[in-house]
C-alpha atoms as a PDB file:
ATOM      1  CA  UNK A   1      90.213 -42.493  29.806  1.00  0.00           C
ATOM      2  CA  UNK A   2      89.457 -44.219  26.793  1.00  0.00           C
ATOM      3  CA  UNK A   3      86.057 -45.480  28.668  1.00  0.00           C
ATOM      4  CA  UNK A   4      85.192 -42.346  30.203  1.00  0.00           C
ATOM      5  CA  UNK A   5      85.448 -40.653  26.562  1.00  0.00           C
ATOM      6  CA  UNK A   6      83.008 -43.384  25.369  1.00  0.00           C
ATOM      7  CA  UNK A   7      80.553 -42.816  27.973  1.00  0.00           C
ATOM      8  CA  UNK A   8      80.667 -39.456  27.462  1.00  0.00           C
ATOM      9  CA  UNK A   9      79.011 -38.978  24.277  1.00  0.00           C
ATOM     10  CA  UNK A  10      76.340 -41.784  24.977  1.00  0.00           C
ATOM     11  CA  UNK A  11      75.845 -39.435  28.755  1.00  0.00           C
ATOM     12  CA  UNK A  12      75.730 -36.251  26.501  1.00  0.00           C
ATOM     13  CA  UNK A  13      73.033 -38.101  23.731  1.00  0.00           C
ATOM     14  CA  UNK A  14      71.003 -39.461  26.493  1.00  0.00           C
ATOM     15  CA  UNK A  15      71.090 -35.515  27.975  1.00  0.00           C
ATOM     16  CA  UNK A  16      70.153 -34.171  24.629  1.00  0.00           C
ATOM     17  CA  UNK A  17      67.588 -36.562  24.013  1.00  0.00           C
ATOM     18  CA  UNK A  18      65.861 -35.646  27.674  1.00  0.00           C
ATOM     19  CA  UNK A  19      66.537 -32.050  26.512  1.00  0.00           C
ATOM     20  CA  UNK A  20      64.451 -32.263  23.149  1.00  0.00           C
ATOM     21  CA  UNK A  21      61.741 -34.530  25.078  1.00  0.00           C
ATOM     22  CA  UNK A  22      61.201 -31.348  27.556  1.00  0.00           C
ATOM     23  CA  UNK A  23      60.593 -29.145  24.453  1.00  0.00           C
ATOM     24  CA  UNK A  24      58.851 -31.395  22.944  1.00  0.00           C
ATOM     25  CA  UNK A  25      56.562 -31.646  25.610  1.00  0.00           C
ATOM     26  CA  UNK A  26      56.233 -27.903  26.538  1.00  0.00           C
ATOM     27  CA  UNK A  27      55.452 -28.014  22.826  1.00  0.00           C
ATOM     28  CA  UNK A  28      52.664 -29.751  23.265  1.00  0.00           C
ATOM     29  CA  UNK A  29      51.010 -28.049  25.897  1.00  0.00           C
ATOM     30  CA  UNK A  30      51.565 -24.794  24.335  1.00  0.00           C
ATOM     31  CA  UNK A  31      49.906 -26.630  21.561  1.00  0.00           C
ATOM     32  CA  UNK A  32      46.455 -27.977  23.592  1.00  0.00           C
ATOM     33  CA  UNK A  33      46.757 -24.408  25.215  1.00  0.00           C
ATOM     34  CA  UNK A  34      46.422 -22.861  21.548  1.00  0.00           C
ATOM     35  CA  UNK A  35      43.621 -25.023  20.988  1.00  0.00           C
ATOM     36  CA  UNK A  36      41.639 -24.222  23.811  1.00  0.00           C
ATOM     37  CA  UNK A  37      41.446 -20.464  23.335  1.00  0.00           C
ATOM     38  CA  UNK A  38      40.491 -21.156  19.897  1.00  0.00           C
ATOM     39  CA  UNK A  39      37.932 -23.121  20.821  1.00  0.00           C
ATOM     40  CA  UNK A  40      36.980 -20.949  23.553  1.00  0.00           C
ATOM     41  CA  UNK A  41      36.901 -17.798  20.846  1.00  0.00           C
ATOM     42  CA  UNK A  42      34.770 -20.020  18.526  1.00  0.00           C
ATOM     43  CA  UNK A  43      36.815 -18.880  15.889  1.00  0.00           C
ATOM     44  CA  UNK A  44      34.936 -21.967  13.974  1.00  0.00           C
ATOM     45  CA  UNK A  45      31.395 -20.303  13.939  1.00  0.00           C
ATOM     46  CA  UNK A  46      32.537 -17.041  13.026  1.00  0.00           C
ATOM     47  CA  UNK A  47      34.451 -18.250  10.009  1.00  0.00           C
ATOM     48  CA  UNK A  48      31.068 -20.151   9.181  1.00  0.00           C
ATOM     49  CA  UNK A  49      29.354 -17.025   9.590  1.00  0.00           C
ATOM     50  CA  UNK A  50      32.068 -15.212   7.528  1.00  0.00           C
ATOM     51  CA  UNK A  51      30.843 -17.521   4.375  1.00  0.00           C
ATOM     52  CA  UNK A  52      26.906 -17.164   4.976  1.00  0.00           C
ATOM     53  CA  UNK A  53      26.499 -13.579   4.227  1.00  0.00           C
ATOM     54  CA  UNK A  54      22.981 -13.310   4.269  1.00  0.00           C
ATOM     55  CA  UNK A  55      23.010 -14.482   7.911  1.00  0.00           C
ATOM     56  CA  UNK A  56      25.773 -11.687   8.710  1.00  0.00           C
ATOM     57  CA  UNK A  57      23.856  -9.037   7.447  1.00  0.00           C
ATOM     58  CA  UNK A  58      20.444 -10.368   9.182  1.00  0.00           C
ATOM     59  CA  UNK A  59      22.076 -10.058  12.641  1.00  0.00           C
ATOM     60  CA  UNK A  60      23.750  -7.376  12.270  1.00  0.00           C
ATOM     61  CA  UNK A  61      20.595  -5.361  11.355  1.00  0.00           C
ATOM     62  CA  UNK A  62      19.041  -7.385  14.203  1.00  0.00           C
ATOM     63  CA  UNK A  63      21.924  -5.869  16.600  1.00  0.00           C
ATOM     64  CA  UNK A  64      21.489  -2.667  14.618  1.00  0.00           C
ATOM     65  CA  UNK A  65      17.853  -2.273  15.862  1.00  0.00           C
ATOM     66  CA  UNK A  66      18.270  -3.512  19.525  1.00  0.00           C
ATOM     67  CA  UNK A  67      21.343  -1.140  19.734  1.00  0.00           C
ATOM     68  CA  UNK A  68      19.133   1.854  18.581  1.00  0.00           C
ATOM     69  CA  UNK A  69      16.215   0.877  20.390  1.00  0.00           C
ATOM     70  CA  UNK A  70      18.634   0.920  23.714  1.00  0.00           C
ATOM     71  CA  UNK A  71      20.122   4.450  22.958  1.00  0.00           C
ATOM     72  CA  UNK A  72      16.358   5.732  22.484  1.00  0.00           C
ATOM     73  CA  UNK A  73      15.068   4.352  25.951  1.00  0.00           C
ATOM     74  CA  UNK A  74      18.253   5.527  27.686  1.00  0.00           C
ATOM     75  CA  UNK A  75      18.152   9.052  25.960  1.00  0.00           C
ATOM     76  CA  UNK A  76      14.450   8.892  27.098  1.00  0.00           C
ATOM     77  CA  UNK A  77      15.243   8.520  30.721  1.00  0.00           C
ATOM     78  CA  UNK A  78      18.315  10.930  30.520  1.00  0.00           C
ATOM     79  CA  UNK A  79      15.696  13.327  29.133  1.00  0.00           C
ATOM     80  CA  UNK A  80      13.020  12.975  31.339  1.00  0.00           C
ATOM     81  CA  UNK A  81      15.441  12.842  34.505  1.00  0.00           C
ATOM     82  CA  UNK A  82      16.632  16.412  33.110  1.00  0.00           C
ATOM     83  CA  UNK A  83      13.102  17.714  32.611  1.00  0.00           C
ATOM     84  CA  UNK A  84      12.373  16.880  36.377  1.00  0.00           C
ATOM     85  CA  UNK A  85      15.020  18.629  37.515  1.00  0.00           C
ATOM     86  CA  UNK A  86      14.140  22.292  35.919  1.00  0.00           C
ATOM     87  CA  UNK A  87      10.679  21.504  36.926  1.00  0.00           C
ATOM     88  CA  UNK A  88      11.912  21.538  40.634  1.00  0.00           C
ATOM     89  CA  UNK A  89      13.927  24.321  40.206  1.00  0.00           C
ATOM     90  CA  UNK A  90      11.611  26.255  38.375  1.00  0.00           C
ATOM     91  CA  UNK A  91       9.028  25.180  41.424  1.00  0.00           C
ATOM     92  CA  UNK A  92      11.381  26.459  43.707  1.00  0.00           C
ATOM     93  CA  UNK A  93      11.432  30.303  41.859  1.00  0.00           C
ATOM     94  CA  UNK A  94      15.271  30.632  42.466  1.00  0.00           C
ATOM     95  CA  UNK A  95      16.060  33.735  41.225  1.00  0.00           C
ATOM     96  CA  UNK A  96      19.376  33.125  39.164  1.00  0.00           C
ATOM     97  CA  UNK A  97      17.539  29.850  37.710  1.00  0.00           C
ATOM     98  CA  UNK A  98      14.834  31.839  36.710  1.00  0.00           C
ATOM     99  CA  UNK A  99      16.269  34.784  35.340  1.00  0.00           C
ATOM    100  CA  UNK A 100      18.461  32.619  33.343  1.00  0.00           C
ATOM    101  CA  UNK A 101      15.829  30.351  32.067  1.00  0.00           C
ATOM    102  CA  UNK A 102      13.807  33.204  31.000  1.00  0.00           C
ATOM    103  CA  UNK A 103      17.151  34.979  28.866  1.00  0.00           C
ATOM    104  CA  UNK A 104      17.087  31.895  27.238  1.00  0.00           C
ATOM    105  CA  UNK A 105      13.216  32.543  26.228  1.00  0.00           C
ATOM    106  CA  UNK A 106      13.777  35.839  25.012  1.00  0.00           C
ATOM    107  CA  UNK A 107      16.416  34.607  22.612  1.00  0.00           C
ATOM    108  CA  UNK A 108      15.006  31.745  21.025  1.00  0.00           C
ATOM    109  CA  UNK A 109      11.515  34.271  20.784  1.00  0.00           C
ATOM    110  CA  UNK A 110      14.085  36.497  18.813  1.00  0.00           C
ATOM    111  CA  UNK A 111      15.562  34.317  16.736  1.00  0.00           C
ATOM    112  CA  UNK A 112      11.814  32.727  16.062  1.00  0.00           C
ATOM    113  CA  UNK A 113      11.021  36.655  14.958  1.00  0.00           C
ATOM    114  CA  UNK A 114      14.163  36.738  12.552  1.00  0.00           C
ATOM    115  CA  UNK A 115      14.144  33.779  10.868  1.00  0.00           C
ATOM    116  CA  UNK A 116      10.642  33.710   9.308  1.00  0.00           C
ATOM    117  CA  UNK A 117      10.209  30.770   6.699  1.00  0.00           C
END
């Protein structure tokens, strides 16, 4: 018995030391794994852009514009795509359509008479 109780703890050490290698490793690859989404993110280039202000503000006015200049061409479509639809309708002298569209006339010509500037 006196053996077996030897061998025991060396058995258990040799266990715990396989035990913390494991976590060690999955450690590690968590680690790399970490890395790589960083890198992916490029955290790096937006903490340089972070400290070069003047670069910030350039492209975000830059974005700025192009954003606007998309919501005006898409508004412009949207419009236009409604316009061609009352034209047709109009062409079509539906009676509903055009009784409503010309209730609408009267009161903006109303409100035009009212509010003189």
């Amino acid at each position: 018995m006196n053996e077996q109780e030897t061998q025991s703890p060396s058995n258990s050490e040799s266990t715990h030391s396989k035990n913390a290698e494991d976590k060690i490793e999955e450690l590690h690859k968590l680690t790399n794994r970490i890395a790589n989404e960083l890198e992916r993110s490029r955290i790096a280039q937006y903490t340089e852009l972070l400290n070069r202000p003047w670069k910030l503000i350039g492209l975000n006015l830059l974005s700025g514009a192009a954003r606007g200049v998309g919501i005006a061409i898409g508004f412009t479509f949207f419009a236009a795509t409604i316009i061609y639809v009352l034209q047709v309708l109009g062409a079509l002298n539906l009676p509903i359509v055009g009784d409503y569209i010309a209730d609408i006339v009267r009161i903006v010509q109303r409100q035009l008479e009212l509010n003189t500037y």
